[in-house]
N, C-alpha and C. Protein backbone atom coordinates (compact mmCIF):
# COMPACT_ATOMS: atom_id res chain seq x y z
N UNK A 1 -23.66 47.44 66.97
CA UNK A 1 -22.86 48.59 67.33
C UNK A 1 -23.80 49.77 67.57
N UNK A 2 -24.05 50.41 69.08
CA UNK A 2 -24.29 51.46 69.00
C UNK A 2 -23.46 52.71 69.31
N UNK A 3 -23.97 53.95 68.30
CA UNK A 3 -22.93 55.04 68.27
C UNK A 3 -23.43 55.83 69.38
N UNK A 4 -22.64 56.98 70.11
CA UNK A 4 -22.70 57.97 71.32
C UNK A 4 -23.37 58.72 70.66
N UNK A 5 -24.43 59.12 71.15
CA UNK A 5 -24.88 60.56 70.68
C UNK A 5 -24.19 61.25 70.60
N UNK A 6 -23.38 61.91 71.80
CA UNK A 6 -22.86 63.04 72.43
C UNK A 6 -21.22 63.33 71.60
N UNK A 7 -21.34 61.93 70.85
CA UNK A 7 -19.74 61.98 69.85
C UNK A 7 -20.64 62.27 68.27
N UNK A 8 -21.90 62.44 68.11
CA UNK A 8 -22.25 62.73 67.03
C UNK A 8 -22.95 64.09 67.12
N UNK A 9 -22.42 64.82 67.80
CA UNK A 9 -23.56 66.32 68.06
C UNK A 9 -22.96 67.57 66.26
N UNK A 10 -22.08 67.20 66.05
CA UNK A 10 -21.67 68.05 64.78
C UNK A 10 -22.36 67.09 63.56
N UNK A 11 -22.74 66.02 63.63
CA UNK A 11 -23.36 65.26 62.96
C UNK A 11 -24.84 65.53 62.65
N UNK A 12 -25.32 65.43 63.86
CA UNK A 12 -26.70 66.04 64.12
C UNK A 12 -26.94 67.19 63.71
N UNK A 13 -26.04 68.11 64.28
CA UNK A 13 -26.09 69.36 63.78
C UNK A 13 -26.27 69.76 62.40
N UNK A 14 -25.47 69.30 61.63
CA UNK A 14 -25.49 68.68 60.26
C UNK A 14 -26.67 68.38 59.26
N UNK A 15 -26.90 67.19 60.30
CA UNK A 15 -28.77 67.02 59.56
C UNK A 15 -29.71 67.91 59.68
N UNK A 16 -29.46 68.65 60.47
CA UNK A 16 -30.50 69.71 61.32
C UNK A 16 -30.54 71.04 59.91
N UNK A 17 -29.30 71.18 60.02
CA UNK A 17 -29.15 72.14 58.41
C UNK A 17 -29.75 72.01 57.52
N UNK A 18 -29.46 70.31 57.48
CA UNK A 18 -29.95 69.71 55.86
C UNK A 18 -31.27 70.06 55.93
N UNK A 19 -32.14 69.62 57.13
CA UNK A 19 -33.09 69.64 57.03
C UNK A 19 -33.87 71.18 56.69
N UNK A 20 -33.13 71.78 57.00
CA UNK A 20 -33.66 73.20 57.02
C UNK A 20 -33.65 73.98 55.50
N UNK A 21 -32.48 73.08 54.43
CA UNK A 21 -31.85 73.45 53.43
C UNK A 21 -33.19 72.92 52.73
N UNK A 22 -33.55 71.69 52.73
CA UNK A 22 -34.10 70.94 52.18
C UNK A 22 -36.05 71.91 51.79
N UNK A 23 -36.35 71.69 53.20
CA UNK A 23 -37.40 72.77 53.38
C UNK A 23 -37.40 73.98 52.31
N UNK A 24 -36.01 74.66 52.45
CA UNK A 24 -35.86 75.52 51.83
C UNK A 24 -36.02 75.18 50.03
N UNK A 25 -35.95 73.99 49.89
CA UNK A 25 -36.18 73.56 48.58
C UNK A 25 -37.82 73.90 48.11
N UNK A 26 -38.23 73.18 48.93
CA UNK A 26 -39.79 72.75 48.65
C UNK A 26 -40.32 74.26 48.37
N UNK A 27 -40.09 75.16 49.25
CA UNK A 27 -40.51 76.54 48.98
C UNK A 27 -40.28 77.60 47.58
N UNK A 28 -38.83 76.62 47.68
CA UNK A 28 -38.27 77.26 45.80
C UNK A 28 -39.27 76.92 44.72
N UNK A 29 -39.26 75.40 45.27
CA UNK A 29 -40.16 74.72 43.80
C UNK A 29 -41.67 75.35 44.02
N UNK A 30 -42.51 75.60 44.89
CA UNK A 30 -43.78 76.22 45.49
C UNK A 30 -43.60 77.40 44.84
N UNK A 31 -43.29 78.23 44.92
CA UNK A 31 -42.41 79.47 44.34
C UNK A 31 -42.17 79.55 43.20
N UNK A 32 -42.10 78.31 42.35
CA UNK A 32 -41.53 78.61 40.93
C UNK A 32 -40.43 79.16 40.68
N UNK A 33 -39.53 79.11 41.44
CA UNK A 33 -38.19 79.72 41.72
C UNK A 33 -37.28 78.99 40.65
N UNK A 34 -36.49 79.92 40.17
CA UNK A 34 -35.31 79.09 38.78
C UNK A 34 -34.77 78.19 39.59
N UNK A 35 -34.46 77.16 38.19
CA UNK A 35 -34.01 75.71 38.04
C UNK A 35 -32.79 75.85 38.49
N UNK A 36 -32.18 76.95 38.54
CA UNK A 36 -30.74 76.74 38.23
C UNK A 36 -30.22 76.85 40.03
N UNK A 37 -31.00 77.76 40.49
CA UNK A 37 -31.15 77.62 42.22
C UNK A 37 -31.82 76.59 42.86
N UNK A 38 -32.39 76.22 42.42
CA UNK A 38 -33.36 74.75 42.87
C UNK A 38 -32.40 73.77 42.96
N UNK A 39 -31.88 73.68 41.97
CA UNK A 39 -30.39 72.75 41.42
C UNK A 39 -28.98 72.52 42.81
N UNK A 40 -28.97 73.62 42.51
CA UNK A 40 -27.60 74.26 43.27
C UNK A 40 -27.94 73.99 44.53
N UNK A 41 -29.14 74.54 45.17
CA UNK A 41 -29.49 74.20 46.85
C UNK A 41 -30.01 72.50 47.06
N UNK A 42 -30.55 72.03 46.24
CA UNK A 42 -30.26 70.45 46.49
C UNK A 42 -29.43 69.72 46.27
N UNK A 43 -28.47 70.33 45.61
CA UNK A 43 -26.98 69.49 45.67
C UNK A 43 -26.17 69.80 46.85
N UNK A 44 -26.63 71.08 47.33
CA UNK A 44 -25.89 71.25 48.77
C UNK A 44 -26.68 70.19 49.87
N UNK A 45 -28.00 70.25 49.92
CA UNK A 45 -28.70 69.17 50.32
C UNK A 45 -27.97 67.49 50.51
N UNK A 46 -27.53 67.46 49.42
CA UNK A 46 -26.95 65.82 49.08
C UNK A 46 -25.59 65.51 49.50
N UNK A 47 -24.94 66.94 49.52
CA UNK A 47 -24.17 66.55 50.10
C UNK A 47 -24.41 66.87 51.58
N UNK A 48 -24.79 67.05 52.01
CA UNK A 48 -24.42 67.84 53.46
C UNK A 48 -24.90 66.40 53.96
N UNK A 49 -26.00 65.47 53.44
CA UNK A 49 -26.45 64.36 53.91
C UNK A 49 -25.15 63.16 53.16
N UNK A 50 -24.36 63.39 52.71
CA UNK A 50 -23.39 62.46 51.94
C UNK A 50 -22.07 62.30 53.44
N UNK A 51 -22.00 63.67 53.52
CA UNK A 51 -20.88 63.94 54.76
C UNK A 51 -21.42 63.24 55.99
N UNK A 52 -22.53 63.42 56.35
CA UNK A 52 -23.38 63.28 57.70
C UNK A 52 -23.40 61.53 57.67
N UNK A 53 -23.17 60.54 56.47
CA UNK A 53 -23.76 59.73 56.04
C UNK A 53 -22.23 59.43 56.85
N UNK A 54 -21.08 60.00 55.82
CA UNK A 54 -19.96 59.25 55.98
C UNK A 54 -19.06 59.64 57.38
N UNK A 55 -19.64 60.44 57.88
CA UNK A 55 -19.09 60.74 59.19
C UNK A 55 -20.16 59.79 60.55
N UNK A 56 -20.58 59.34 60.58
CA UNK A 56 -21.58 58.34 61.09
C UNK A 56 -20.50 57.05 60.80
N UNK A 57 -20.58 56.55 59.46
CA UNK A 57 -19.81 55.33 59.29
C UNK A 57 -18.20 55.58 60.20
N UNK A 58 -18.10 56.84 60.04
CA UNK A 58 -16.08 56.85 60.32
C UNK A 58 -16.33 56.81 61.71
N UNK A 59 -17.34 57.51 62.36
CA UNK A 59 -17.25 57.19 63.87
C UNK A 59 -17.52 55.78 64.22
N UNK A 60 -18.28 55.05 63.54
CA UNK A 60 -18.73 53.55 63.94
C UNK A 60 -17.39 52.71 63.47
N UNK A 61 -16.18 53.00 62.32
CA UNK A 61 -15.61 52.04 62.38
C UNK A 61 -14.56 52.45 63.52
N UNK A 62 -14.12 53.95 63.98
CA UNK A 62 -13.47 53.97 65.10
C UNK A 62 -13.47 53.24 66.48
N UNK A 63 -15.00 52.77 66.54
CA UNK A 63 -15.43 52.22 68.23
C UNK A 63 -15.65 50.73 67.28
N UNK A 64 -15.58 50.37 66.30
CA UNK A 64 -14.88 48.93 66.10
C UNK A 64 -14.06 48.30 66.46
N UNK A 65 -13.01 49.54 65.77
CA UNK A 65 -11.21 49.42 66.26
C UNK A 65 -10.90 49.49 67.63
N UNK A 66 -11.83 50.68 68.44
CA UNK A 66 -11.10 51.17 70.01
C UNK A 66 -12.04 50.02 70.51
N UNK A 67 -13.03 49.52 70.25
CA UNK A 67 -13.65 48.74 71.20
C UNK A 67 -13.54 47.14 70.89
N UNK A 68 -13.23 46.65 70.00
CA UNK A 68 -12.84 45.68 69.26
C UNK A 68 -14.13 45.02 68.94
N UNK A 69 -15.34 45.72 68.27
CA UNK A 69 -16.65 45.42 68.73
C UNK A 69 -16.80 44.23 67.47
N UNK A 70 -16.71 42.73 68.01
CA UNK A 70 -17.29 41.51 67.30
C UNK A 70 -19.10 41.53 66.10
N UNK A 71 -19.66 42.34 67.09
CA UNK A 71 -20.99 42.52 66.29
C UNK A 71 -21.20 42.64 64.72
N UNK A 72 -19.92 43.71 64.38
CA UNK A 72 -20.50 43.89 62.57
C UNK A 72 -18.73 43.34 61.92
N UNK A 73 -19.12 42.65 60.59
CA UNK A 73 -17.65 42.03 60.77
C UNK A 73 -17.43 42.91 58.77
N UNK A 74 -16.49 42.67 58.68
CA UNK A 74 -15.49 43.70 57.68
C UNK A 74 -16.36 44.01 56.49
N UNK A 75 -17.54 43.09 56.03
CA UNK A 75 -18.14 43.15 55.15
C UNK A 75 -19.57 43.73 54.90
N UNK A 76 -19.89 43.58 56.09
CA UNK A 76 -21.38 44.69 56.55
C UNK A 76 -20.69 45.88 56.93
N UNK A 77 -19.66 46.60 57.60
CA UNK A 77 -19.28 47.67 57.52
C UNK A 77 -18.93 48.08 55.75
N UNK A 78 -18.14 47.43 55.12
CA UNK A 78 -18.36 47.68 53.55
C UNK A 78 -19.38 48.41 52.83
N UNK A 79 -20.44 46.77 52.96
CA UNK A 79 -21.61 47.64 52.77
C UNK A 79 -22.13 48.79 52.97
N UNK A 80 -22.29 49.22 54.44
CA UNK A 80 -22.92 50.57 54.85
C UNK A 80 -21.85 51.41 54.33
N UNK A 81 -20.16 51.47 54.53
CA UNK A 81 -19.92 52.42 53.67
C UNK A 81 -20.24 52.47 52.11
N UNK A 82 -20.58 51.57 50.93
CA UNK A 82 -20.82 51.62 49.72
C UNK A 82 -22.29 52.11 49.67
N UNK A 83 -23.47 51.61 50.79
CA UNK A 83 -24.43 52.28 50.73
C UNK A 83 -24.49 53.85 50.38
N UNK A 84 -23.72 54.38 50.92
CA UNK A 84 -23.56 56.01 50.32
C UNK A 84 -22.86 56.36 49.19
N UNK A 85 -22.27 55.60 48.36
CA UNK A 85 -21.31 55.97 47.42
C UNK A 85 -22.55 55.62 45.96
């Protein structure tokens, strides 16, 4: 199954944040910056990559359904959704 880019651009977008959030970590901890903000901005981190994770899977089982795509069958989609949980 491959996914559309162009149906994952809020997705991307997404990671693009994370990535920027994330960065923003490394500089806290460089910084010696409190635990308690260090904390808080990598849990936004985890999730923002939790959503990005599970919005990827929801678009791939949609073009399962609309496309009736034989390639991944009920139990490898499982998987990749439990992979994030």
């Amino acid at each position: 199954m491959e996914l559309n880019p162009t149906e994952l651009t809020p997705v991307i977008n997404r990671l693009k944040r994370a990535q920027g959030q994330l960065a923003a970590v490394t500089r806290m901890l460089e910084e010696g910056r409190d635990c308690k903000d260090v904390v808080t901005q990598l849990a936004a981190v985890s999730k923002a990559l939790d959503r990005a994770g599970f919005a990827i899977i929801a678009t791939g089982l949609e073009q399962c359904i609309i496309q009736e795509d034989q390639t991944m069958d009920r139990k490898e989609l499982e998987k990749l959704f439990l992979s994030l949980a």
